[in-house]
Structures are given as structure tokens and as C-alpha cells.
Protein backbone atom coordinates (compact mmCIF):
# COMPACT_ATOMS: atom_id res chain seq x y z
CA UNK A 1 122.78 75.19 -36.52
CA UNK A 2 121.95 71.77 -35.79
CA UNK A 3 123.70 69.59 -33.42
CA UNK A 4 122.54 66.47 -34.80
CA UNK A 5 125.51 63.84 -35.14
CA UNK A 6 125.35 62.42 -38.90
CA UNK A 7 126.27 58.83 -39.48
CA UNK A 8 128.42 58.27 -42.59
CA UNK A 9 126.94 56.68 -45.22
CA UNK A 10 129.76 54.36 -44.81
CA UNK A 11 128.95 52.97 -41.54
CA UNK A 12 125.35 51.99 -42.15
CA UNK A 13 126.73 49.76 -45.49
CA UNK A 14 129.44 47.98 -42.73
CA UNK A 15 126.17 47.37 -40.26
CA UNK A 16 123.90 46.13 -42.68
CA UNK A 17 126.80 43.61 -44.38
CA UNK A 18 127.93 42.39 -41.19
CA UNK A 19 125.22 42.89 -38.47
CA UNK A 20 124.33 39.18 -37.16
CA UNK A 21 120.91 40.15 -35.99
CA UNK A 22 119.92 41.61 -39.26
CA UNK A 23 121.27 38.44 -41.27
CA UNK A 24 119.38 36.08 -38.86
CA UNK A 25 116.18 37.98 -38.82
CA UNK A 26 116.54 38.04 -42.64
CA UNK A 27 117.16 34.18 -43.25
CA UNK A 28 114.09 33.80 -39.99
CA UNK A 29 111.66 35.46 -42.64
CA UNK A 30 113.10 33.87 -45.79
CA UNK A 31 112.08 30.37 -43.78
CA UNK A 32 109.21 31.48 -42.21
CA UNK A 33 107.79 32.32 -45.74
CA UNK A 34 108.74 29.01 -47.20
CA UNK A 35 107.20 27.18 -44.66
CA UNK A 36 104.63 29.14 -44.27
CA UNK A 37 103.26 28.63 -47.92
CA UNK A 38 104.02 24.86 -47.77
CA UNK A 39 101.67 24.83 -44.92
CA UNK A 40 99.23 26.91 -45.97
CA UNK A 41 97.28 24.13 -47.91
CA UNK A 42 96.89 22.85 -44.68
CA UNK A 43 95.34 26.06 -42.85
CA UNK A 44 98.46 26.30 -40.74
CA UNK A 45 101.77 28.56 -40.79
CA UNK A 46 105.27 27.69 -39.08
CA UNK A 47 104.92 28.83 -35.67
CA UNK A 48 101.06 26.65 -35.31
CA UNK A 49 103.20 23.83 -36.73
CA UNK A 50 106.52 24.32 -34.12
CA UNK A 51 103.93 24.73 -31.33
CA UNK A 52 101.55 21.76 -32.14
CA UNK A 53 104.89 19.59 -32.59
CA UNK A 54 106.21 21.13 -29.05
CA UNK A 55 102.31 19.76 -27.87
CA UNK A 56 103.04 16.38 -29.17
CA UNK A 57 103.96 14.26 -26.11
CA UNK A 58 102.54 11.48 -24.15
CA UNK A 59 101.58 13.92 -21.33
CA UNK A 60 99.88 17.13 -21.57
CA UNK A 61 102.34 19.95 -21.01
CA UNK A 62 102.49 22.74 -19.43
CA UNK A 63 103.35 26.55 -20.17
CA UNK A 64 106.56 27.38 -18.69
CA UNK A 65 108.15 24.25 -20.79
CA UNK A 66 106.56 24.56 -24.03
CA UNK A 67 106.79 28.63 -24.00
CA UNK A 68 110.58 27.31 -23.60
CA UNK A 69 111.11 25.07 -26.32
CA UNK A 70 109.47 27.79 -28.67
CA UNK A 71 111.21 30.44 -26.53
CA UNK A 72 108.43 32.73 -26.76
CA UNK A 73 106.63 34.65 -23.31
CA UNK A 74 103.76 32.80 -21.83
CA UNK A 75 101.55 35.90 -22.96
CA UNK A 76 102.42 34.97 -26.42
CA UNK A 77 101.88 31.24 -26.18
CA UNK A 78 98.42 31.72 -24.73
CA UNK A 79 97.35 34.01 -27.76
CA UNK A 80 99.00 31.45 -29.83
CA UNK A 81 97.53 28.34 -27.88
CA UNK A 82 93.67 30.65 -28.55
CA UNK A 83 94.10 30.36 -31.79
CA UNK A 84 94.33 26.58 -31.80
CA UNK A 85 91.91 26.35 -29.40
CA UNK A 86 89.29 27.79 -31.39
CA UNK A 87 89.68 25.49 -34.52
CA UNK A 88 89.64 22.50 -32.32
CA UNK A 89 93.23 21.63 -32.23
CA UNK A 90 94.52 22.05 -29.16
CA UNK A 91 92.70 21.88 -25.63
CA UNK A 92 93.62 23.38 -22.33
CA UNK A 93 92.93 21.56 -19.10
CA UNK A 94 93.34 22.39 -15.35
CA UNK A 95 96.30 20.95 -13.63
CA UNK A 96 95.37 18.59 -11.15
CA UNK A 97 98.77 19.38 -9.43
CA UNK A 98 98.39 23.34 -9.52
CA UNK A 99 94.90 24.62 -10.03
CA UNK A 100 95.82 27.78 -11.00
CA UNK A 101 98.27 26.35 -14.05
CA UNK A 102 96.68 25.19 -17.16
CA UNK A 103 97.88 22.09 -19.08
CA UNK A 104 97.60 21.91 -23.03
CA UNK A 105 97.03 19.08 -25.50
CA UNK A 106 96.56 17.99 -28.89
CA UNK A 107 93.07 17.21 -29.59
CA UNK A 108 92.29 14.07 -32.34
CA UNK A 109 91.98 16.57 -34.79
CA UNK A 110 95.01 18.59 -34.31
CA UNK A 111 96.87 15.07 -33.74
CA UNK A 112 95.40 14.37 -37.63
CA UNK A 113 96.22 17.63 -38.90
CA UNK A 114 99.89 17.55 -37.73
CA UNK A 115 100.19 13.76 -39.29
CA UNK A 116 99.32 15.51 -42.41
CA UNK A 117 101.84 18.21 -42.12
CA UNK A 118 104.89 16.32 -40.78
CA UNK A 119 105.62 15.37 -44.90
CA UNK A 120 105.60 18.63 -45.64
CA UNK A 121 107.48 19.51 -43.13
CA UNK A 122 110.26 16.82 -44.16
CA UNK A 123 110.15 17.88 -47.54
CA UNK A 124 110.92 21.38 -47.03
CA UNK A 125 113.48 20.55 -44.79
CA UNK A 126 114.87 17.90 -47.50
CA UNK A 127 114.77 20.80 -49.86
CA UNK A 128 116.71 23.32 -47.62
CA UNK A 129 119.20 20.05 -47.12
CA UNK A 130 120.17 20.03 -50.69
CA UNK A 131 120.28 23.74 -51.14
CA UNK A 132 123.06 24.33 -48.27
CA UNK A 133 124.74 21.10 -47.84
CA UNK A 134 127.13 20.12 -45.56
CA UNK A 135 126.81 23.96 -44.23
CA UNK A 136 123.31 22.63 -42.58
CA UNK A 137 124.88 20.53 -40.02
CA UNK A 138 127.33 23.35 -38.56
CA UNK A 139 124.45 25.99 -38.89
CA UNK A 140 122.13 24.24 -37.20
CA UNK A 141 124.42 23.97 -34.06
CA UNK A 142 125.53 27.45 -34.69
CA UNK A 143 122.24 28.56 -34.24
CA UNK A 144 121.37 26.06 -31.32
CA UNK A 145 124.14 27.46 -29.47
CA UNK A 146 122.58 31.15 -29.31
CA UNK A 147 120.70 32.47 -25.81
């Protein structure tokens, strides 16, 4: 005989209707998606657009703040900042305070292509707006507020 412990039916209906993770990671794809195809016109999804917008300052930036902002490892950010790289979007430079730490930048043409997608952007944002309401405001600090 088995000694396997069997979960009731009943308990994975109460995880799956109240489990926080599971609601957030749903409504993190439902967006994702939704940007993701207003973008796509562009040749860009929602995490190129977060991270070009993180890369938008008046001073190159560094890794350990921009891999903040997105909250994403550093491993992931370089793959990420490749990517960019590679379509001329995004350049790395040495940092002349720390040679060993690399800098990162918008390029012309990634400074362009995000001026292009910043109405999208707004408009998919104006969209969501209208479809939650007043709810937006309280979510969006909600969500802020999670480490």
C-alpha cells in the first residue's frame, strides 16, 4: 500500500481561488500579452520597453540600479541588455570610475525607437485606466508596496 498523502480535491479549488501569487502571475501575463502585441509593430515586447525606459536618463547607468528598478538579477539584465545591444539600441561602456563595471545607454536609435513607443505605451495604459477605474490607483500602490 502506498503511503502517499492525497490532497483533497477541495483544497487545490481554495489555493487556486485565493492564492496571491497565482492571481498576480496570472494578471503579469494577461499584461505582458497586451503590451506585448501593442509593441510588437514596433519589434519590441514589454520587458525591452521597461528596460529601455529604466536606460532613459541624462547619465549612463549602471547595473546594480537599473537591474533594481526592473528587479531582475544582473545575469538577466546582461542577456537582456545583449539583446539590445545587437539591434543597435543600447550601448555598454566602461566605467571610468570602476573599470571592471560596465555603464549602459540608449543609443540615437533606441532613443527614436522608444519616442515611438511611449504612445503606445500611454494608450494601453489609458485603456487599462478605463477598464478598472478608480481600482487602478489603489492597485498600483498595492502592488508597489510588495518586496
Amino acid at each position: 500500500m502506498s503511503n502517499t498523502v492525497l490532497i483533497p480535491f477541495s483544497t487545490t479549488l481554495h489555493v487556486r481561488d485565493t492564492c496571491l501569487c497565482l492571481h498576480v502571475q496570472r494578471a503579469a501575463r494577461a499584461l505582458a500579452r497586451r503590451f506585448d502585441n501593442a509593441l510588437k509593430p514596433l519589434g519590441l515586447n514589454n520587458g525591452q520597453f521597461s528596460l529601455m525606459m529604466a536606460l532613459n536618463r541624462p547619465e549612463p547607468a549602471p547595473m546594480g540600479p537599473v537591474a533594481h528598478v526592473l528587479a531582475m538579477d544582473r545575469t538577466t539584465l546582461t542577456a537582456a541588455v545583449k539583446v539590445l545591444e545587437r539591434r543597435g539600441l543600447v550601448e555598454t561602456l566602461p566605467d571610468p570610475k570602476d573599470g571592471r563595471s560596465r555603464l549602459m545607454r540608449l543609443t540615437e536609435a533606441g532613443t527614436a525607437l522608444l519616442a515611438a513607443a511611449l504612445p503606445i505605451w500611454t494608450r494601453v495604459h489609458g485603456e487599462l485606466d478605463e477598464e478598472i477605474g478608480q481600482e487602478m490607483a489603489p492597485l498600483r500602490k498595492t502592488l508597489a508596496e510588495i518586496r
